[in-house]
N, C-alpha and C. Protein backbone atom coordinates (compact mmCIF):
# COMPACT_ATOMS: atom_id res chain seq x y z
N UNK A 1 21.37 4.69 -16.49
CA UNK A 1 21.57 4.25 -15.11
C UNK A 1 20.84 2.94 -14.85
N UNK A 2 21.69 2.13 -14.11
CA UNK A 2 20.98 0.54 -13.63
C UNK A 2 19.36 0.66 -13.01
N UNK A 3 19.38 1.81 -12.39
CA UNK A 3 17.82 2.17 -11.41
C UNK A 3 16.81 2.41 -12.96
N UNK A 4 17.22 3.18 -13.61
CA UNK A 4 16.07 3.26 -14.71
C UNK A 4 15.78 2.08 -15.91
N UNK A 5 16.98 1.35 -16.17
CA UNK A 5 16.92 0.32 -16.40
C UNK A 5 15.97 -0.70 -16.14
N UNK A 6 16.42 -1.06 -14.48
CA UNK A 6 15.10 -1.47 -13.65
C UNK A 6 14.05 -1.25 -13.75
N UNK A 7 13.60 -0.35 -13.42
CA UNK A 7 11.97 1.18 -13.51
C UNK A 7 11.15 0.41 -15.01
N UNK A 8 12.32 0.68 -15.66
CA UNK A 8 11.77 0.22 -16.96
C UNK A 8 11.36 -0.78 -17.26
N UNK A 9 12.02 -1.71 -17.01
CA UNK A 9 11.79 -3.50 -16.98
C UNK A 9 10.49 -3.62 -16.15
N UNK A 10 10.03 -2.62 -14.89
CA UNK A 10 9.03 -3.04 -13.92
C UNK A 10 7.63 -3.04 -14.54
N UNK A 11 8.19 -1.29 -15.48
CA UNK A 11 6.81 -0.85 -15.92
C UNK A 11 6.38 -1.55 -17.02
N UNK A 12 7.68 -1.96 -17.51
CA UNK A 12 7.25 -2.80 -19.28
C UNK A 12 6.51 -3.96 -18.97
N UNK A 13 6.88 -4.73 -17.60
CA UNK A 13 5.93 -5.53 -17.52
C UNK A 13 4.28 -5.40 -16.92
N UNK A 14 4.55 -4.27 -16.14
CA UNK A 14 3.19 -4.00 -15.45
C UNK A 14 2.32 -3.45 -16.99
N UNK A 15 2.81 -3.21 -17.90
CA UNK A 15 2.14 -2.53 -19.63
C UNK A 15 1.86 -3.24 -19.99
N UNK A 16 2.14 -4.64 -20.33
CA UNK A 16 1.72 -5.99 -20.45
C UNK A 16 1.09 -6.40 -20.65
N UNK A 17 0.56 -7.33 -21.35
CA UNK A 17 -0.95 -8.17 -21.07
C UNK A 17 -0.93 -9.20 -19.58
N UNK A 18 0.20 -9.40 -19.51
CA UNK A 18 0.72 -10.41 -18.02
C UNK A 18 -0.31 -9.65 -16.69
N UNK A 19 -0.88 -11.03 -16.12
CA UNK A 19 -2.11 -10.08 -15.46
C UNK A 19 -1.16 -9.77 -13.90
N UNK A 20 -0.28 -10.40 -14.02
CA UNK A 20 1.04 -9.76 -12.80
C UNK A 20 2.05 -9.20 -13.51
N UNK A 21 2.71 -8.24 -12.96
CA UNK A 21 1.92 -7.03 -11.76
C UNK A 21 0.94 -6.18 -12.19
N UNK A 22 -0.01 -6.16 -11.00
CA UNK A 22 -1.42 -5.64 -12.21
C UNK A 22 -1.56 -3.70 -10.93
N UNK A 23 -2.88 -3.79 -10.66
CA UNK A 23 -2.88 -2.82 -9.85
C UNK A 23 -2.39 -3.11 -8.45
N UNK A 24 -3.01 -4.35 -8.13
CA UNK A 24 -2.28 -4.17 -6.69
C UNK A 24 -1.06 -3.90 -6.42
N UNK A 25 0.39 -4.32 -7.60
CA UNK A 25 1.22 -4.56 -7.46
C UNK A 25 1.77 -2.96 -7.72
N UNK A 26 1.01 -2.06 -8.24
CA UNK A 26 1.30 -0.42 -8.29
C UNK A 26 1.14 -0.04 -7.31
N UNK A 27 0.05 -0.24 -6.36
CA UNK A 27 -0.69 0.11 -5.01
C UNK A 27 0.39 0.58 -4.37
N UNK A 28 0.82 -0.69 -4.31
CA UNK A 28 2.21 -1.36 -3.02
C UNK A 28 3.65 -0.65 -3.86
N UNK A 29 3.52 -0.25 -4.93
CA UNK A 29 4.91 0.37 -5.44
C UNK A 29 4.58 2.06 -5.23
N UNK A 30 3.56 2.35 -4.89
CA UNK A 30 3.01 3.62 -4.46
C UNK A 30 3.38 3.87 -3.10
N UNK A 31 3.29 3.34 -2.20
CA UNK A 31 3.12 3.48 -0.93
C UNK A 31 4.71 3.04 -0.83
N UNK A 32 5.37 2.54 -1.21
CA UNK A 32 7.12 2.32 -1.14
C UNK A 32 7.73 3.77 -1.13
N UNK A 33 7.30 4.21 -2.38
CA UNK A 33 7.34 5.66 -3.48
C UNK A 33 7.40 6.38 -1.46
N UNK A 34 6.22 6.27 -1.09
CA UNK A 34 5.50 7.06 -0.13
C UNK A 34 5.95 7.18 0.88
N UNK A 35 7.16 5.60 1.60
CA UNK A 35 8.03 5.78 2.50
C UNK A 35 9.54 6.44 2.29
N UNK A 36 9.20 6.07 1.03
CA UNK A 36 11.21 6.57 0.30
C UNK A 36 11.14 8.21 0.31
N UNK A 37 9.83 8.58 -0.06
CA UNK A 37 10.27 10.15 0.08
C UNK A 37 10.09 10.63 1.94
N UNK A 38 9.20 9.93 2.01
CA UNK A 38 9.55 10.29 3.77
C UNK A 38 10.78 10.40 4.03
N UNK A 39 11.68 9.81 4.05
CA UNK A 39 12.95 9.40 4.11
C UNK A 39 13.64 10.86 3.75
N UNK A 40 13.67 10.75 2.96
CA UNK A 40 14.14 11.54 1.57
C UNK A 40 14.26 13.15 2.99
N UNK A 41 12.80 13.08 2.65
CA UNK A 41 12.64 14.29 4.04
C UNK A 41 13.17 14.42 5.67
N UNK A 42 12.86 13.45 6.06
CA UNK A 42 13.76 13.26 7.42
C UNK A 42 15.38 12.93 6.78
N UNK A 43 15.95 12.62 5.92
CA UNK A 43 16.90 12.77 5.87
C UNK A 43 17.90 14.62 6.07
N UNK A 44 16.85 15.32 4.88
CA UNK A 44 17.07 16.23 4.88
C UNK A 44 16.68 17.38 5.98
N UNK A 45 16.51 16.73 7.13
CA UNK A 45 16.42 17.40 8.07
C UNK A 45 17.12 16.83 9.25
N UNK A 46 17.66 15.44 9.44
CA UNK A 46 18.74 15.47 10.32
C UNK A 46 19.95 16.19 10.31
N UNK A 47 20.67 16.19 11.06
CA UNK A 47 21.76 17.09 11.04
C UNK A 47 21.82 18.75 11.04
N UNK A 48 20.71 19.33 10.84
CA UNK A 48 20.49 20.63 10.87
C UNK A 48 20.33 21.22 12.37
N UNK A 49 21.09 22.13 12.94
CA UNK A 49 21.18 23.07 13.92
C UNK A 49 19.67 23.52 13.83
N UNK A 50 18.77 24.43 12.98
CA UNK A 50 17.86 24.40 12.65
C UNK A 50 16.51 23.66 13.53
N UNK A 51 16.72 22.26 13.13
CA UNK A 51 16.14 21.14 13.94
C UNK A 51 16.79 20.35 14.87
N UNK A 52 17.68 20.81 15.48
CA UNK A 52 18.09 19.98 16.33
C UNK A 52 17.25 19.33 17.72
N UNK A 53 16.21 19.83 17.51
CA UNK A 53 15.82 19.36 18.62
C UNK A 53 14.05 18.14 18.21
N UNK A 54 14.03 18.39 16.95
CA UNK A 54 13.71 16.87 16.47
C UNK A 54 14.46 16.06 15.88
N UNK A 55 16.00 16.30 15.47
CA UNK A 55 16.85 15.25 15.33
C UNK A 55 16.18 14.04 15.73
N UNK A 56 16.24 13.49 17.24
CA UNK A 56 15.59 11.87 17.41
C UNK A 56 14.55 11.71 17.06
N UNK A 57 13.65 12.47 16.93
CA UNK A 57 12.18 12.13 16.17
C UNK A 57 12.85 11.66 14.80
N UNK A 58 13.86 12.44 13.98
CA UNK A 58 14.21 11.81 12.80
C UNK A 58 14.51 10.75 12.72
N UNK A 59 15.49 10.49 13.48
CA UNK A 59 16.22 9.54 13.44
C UNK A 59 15.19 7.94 13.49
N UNK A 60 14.22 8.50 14.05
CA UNK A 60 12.74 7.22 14.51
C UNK A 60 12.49 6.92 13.19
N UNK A 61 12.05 7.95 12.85
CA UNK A 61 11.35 8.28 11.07
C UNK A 61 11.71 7.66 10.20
N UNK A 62 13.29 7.52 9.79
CA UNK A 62 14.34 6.92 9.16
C UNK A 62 14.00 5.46 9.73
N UNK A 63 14.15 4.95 10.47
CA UNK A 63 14.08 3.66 10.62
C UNK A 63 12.70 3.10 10.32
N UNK A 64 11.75 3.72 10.82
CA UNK A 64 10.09 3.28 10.62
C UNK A 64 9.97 3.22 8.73
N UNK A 65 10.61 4.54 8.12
CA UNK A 65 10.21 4.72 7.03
C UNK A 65 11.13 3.53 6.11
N UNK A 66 11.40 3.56 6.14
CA UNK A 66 12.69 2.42 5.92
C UNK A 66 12.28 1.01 5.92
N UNK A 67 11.80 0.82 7.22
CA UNK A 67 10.94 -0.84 7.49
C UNK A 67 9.90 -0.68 6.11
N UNK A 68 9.14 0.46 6.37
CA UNK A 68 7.51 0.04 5.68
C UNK A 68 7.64 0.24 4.33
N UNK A 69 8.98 0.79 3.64
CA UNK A 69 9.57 0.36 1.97
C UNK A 69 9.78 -0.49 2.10
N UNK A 70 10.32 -1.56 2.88
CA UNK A 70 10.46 -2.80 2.86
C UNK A 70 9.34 -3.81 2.51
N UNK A 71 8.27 -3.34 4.01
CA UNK A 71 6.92 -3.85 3.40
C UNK A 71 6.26 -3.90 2.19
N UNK A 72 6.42 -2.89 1.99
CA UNK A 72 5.62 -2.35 0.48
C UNK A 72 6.01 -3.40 -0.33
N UNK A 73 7.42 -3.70 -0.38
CA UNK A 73 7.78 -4.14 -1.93
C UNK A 73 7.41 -5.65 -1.77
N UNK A 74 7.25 -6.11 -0.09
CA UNK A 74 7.35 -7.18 0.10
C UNK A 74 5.89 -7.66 -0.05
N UNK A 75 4.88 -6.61 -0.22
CA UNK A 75 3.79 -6.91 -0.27
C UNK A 75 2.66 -6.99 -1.93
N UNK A 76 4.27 -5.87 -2.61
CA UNK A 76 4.14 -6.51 -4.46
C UNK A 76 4.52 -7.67 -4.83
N UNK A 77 5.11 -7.95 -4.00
CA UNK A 77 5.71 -9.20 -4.26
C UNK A 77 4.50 -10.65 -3.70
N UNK A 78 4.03 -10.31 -2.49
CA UNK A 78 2.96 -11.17 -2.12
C UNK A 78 1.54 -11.20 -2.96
N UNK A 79 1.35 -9.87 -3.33
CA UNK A 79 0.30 -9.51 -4.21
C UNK A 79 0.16 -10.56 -5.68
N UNK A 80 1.19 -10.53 -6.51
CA UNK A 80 1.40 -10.98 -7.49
C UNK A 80 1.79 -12.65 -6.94
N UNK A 81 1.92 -13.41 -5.78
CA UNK A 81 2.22 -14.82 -5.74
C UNK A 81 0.86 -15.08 -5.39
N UNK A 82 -0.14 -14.56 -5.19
CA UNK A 82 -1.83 -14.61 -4.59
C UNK A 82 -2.42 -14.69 -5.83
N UNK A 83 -1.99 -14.19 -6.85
CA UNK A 83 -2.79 -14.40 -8.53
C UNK A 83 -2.51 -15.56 -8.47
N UNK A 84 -1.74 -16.52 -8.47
CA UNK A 84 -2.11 -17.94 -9.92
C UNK A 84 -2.29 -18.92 -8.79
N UNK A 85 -2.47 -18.94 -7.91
CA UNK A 85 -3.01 -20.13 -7.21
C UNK A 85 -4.76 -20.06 -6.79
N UNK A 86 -4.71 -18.50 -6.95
CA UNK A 86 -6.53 -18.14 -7.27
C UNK A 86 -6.65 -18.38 -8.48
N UNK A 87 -6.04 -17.69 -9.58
CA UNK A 87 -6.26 -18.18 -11.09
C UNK A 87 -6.62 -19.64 -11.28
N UNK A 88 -6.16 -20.72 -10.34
CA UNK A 88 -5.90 -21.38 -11.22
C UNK A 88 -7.26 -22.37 -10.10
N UNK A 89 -7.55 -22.10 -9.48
CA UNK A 89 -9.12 -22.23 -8.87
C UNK A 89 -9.82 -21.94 -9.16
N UNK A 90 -10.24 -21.23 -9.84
CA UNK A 90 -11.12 -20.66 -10.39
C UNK A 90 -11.23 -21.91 -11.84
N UNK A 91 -10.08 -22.61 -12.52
CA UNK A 91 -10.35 -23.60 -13.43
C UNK A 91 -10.35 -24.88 -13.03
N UNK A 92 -10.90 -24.68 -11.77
CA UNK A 92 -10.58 -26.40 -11.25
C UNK A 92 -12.35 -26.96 -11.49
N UNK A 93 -12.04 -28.44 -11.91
CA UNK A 93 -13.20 -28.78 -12.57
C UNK A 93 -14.31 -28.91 -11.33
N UNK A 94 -15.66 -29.00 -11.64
CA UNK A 94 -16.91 -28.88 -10.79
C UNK A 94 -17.66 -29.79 -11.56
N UNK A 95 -17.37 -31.01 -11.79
CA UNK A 95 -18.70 -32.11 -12.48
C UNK A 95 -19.25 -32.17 -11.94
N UNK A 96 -18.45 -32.96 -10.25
CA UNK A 96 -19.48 -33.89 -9.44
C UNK A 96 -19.64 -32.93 -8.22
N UNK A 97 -20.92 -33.41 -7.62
CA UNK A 97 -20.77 -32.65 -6.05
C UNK A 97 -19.43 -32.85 -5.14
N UNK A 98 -18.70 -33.71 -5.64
CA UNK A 98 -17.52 -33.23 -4.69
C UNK A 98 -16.14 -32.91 -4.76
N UNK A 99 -16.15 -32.64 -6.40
CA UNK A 99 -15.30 -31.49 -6.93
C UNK A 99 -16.12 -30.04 -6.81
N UNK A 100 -17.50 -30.02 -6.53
CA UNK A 100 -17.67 -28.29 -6.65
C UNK A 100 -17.70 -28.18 -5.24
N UNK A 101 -17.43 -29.54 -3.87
CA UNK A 101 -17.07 -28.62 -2.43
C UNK A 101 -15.65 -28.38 -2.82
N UNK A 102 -15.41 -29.28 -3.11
CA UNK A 102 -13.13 -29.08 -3.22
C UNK A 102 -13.17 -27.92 -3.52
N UNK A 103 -13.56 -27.63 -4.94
CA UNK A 103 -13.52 -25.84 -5.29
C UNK A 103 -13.68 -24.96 -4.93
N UNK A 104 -14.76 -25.44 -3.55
CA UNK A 104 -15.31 -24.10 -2.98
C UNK A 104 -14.63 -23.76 -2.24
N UNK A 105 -14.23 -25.00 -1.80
CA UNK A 105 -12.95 -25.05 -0.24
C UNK A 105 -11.79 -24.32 -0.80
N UNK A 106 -11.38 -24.42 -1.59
CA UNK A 106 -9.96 -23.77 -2.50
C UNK A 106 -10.11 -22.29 -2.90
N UNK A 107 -11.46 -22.22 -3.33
CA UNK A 107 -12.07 -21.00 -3.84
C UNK A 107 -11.59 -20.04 -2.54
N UNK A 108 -12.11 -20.80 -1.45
CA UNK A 108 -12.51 -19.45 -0.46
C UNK A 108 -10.94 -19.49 0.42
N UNK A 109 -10.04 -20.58 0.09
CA UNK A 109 -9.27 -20.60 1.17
C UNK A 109 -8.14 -19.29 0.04
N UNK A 110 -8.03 -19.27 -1.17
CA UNK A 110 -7.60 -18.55 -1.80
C UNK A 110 -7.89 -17.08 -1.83
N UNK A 111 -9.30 -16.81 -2.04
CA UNK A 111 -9.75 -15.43 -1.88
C UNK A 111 -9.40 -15.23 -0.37
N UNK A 112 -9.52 -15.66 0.29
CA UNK A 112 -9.38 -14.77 1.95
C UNK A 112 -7.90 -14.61 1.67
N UNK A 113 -6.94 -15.39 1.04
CA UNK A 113 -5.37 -15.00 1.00
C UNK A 113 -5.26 -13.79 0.07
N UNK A 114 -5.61 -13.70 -0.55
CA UNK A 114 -6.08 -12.63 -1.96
C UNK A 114 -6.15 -11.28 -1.49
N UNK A 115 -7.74 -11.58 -0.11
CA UNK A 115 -8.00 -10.07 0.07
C UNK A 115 -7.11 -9.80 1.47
N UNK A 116 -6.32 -10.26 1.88
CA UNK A 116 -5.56 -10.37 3.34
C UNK A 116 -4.38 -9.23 2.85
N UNK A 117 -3.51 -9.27 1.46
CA UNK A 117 -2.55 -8.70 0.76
C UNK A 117 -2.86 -7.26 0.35
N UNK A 118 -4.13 -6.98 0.07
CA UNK A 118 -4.40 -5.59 -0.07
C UNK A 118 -4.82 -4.98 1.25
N UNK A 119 -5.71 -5.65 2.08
CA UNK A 119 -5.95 -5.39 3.41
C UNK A 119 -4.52 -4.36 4.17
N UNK A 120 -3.78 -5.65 4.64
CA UNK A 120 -1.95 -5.22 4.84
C UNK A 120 -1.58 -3.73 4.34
N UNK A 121 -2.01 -3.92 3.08
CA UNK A 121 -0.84 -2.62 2.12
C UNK A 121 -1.35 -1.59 2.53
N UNK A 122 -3.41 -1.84 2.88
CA UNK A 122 -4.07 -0.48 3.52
C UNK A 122 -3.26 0.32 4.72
N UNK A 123 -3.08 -0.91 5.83
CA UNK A 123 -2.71 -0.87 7.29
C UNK A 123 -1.43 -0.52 7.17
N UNK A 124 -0.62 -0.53 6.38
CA UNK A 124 0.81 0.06 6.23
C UNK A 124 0.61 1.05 5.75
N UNK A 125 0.23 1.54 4.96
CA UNK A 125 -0.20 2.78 3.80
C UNK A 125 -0.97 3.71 4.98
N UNK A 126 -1.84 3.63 6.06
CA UNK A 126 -2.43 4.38 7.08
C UNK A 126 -1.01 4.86 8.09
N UNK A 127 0.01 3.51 7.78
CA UNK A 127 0.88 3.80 9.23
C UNK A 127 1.60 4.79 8.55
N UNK A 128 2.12 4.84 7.38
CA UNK A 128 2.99 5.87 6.32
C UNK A 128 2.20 6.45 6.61
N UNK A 129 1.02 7.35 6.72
CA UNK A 129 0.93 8.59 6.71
C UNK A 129 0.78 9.18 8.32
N UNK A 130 0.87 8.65 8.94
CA UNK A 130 0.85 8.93 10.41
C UNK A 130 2.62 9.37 10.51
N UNK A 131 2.95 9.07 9.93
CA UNK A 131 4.58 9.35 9.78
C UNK A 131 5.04 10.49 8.87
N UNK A 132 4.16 10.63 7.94
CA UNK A 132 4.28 12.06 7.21
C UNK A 132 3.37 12.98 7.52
N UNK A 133 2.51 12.40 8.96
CA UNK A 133 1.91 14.15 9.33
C UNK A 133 3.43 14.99 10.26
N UNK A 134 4.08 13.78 10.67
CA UNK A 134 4.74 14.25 12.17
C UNK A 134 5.51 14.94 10.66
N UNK A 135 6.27 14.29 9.70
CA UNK A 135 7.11 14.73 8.89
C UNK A 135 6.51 16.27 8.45
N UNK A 136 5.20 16.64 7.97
CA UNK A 136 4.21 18.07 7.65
C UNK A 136 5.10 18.78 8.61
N UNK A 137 4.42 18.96 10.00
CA UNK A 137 4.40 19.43 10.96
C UNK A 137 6.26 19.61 11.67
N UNK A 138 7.17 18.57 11.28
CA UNK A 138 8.16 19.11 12.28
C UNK A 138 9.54 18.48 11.12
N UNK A 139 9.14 18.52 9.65
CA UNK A 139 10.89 18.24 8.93
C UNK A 139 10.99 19.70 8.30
N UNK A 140 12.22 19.44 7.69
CA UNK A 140 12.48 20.49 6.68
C UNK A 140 11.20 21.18 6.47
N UNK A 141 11.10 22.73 6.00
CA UNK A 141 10.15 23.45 5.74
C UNK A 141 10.78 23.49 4.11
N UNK A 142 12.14 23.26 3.90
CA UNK A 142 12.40 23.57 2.54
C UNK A 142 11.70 21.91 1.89
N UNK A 143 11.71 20.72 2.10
CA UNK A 143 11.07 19.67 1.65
C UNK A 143 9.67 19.70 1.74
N UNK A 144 8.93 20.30 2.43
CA UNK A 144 7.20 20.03 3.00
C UNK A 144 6.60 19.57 1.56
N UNK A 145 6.69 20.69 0.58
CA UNK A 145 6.21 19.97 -0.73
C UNK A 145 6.46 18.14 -0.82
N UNK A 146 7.42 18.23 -0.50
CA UNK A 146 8.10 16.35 -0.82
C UNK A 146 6.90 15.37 0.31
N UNK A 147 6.81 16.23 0.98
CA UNK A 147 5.60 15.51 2.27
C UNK A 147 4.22 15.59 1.83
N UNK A 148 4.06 16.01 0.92
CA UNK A 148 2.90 16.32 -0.26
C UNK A 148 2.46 15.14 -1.05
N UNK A 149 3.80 15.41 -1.54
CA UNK A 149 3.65 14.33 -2.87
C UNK A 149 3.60 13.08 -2.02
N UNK A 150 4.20 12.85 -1.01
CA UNK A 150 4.21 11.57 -0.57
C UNK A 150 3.01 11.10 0.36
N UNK A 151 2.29 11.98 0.70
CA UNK A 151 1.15 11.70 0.84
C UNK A 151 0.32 11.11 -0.38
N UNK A 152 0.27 11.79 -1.52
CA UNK A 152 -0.68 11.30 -2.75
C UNK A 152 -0.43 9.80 -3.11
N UNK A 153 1.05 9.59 -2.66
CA UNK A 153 1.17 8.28 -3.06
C UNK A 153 1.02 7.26 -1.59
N UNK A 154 0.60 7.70 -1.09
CA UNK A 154 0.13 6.73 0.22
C UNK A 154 -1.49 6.72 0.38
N UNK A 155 -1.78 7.63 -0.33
CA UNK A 155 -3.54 7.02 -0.41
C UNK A 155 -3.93 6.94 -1.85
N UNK A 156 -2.72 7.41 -2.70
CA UNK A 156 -3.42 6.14 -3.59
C UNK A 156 -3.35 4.78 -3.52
N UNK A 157 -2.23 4.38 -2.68
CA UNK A 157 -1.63 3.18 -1.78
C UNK A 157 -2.69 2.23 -1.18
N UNK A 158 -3.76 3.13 -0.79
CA UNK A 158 -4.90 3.11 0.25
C UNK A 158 -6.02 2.86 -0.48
N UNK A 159 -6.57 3.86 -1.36
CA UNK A 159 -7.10 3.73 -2.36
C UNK A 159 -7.29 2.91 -3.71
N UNK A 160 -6.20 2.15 -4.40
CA UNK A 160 -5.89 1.09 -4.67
C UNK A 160 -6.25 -0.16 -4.51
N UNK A 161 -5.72 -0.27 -3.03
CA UNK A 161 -5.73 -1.17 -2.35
C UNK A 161 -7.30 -1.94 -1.92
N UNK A 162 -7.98 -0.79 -1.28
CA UNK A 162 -9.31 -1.52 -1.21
C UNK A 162 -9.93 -1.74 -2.27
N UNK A 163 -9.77 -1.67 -3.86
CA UNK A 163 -10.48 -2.32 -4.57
C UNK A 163 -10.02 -3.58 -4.46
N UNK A 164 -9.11 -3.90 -4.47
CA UNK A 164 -8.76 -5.79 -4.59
C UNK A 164 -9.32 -6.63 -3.54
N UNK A 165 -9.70 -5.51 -2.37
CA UNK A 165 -10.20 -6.08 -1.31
C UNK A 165 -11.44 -6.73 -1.60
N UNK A 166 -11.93 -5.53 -1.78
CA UNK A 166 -13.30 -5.59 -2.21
C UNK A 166 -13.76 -6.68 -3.67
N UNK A 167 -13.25 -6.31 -4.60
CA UNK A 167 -12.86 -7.82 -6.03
C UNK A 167 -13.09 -9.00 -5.34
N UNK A 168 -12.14 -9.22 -4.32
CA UNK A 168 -11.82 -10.62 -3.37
C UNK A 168 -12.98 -11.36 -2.35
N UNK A 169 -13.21 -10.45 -1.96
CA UNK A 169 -14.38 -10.68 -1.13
C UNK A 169 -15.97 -10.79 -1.62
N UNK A 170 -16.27 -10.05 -2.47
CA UNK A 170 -17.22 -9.95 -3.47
C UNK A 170 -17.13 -11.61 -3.49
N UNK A 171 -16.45 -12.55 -4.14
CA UNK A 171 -16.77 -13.63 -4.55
C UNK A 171 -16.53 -14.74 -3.37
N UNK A 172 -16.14 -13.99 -2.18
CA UNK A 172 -16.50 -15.62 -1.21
C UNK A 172 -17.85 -15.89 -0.65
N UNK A 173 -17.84 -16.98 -0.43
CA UNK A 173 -19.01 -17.38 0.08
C UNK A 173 -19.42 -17.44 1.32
N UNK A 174 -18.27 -17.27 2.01
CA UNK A 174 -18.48 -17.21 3.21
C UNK A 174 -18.51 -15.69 3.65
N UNK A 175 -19.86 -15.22 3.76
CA UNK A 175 -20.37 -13.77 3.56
C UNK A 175 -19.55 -13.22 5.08
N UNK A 176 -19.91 -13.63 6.13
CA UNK A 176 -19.57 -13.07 7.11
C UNK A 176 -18.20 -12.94 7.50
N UNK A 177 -17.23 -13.71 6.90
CA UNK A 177 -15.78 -13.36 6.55
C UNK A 177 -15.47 -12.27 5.71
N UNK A 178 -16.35 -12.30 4.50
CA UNK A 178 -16.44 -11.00 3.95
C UNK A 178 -16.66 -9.92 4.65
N UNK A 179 -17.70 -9.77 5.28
CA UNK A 179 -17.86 -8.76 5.80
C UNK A 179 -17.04 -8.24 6.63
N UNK A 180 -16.44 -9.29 7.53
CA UNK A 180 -15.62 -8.94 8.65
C UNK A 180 -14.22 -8.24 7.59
N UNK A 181 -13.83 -8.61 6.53
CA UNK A 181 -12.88 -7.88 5.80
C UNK A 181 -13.48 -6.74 4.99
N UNK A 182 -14.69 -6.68 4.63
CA UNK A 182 -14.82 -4.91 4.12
C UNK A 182 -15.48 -4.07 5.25
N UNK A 183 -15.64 -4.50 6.68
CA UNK A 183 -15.33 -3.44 7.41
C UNK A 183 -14.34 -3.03 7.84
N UNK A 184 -13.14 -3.69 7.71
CA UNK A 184 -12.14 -3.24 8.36
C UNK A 184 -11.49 -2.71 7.01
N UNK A 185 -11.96 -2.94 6.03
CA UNK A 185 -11.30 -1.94 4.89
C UNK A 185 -12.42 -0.79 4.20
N UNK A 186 -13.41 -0.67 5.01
CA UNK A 186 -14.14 0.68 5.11
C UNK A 186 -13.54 1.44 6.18
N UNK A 187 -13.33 1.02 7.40
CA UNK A 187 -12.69 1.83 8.42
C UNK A 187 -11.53 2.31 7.76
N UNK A 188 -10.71 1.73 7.28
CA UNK A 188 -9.31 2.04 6.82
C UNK A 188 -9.06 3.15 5.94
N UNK A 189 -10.24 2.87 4.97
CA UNK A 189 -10.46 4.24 3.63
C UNK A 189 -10.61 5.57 4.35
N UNK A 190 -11.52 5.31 5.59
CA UNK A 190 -12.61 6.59 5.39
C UNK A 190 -11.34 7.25 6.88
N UNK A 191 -10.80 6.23 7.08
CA UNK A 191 -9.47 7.08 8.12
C UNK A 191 -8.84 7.71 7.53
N UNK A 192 -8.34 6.90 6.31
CA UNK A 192 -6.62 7.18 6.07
C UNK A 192 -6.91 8.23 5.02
N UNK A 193 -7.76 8.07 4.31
CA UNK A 193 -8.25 9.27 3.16
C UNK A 193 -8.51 10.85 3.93
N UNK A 194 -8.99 10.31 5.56
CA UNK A 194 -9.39 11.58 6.16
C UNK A 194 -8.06 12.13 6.61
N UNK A 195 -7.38 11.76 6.73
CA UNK A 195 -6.07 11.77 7.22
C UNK A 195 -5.59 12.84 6.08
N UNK A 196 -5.17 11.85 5.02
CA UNK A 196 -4.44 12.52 3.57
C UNK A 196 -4.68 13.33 3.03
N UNK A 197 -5.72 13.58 3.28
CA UNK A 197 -6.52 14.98 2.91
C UNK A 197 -6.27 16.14 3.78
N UNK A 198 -6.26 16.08 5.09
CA UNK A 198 -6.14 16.64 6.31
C UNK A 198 -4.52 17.00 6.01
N UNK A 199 -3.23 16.92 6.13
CA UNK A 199 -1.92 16.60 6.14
C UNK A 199 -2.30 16.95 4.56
N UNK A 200 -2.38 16.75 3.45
CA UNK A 200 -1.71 17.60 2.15
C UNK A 200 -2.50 18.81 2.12
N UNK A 201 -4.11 19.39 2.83
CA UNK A 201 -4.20 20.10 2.89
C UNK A 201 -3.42 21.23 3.64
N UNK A 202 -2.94 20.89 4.54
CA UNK A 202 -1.90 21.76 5.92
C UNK A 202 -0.88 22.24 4.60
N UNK A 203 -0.08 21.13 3.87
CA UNK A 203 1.06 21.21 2.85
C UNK A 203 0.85 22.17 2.53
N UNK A 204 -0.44 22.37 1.79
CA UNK A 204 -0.76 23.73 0.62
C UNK A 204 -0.96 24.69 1.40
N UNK A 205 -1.30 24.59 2.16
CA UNK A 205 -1.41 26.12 3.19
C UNK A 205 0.03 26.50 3.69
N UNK A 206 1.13 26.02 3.49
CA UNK A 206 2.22 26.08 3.64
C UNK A 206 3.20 26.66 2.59
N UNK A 207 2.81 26.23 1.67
CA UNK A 207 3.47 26.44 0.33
C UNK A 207 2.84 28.00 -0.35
N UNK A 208 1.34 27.72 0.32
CA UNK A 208 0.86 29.17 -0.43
C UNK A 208 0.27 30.65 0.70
């Protein structure tokens, strides 16, 4: 099939020595994974007599879940165009004092673009699961497992994600920009993890 074909070509390159697509670019193919089975689930629960009376909640679901696969891929895709223009700052020469401000200036205007891309994938990856608690709580009872799995792949989405943050920021110099980006990607972990945990725990109490 053309889809595994694909799959294959993605992963052969992410196996690679090619430092794109590296992790971030799994992160963000995780959290896609994470809206598509949402989907998957509100699909299989529109149209049912059953649920008819969250039908329009589905129907929301489907469209939200839908946008933020979009994001995702759009954000492997941003992930991997943020490598070689940092890569390639990182070899820019520093003889004189005013090639090592140029560098620094490049250095930092690059890393803040760097850690801005995993940041994003967090804040989408938090909004996916705010969308698969409603999905826990009110789709198919025959899919809930599928609301499971798609949780795991939205905080590893999450999880992922703030290491590059963190990689990125680690090396600017401008500390208090840093900071202002690993608090808002400490808030993000210690939500969205509380979250994912919360919602696949409900799952298993469901299943067993």
């Amino acid at each position: 099939m053309i889809e595994k074909e694909l799959m294959g070509l993605w992963l052969n390159s992410l196996a690679s020595k090619a430092p794109v697509p590296g992790g971030g670019g799994a992160s963000a193919i995780g959290g896609a994974l994470a809206a598509a089975l949402g989907q998957m689930v509100a699909n299989l629960t529109v149209g049912k007599k059953k649920y008819a009376d969250v039908e329009k909640i589905m129907q929301e679901l489907l469209g939200k879940l839908q946008a933020l696969q979009e994001d995702f891929l759009d954000l492997a895709d941003q992930d991997a165009k943020a490598f070689a223009p940092l890569a390639a700052a990182y070899a820019l020469p520093a003889s004189t004092e005013e090639e090592k401000q140029e560098k620094v200036r490049i250095m930092e205007e690059n890393l803040l673009a760097a850690s801005l891309v995993p940041l994003h994938m967090m804040e989408k990856a938090v909004e996916t699961l705010t969308f698969l608690e409603v999905l826990g709580e009110k789709g198919s009872r025959m899919a809930v497992s599928d609301v499971g799995v798609a949780v795991q792949f939205a905080r590893t989405a999450l999880t992922g994600a703030v290491m590059n943050v963190y990689i990125n920021t680690k090396s600017m110099k401008n500390r208090e920009k840093a900071e202002e980006l690993n608090t808002k990607a400490r808030e993000l972990i210690k939500n969205g993890t509380k979250k994912a945990d919360e919602i696949y725990e409900k799952v298993l109490e469901q299943l067993t």
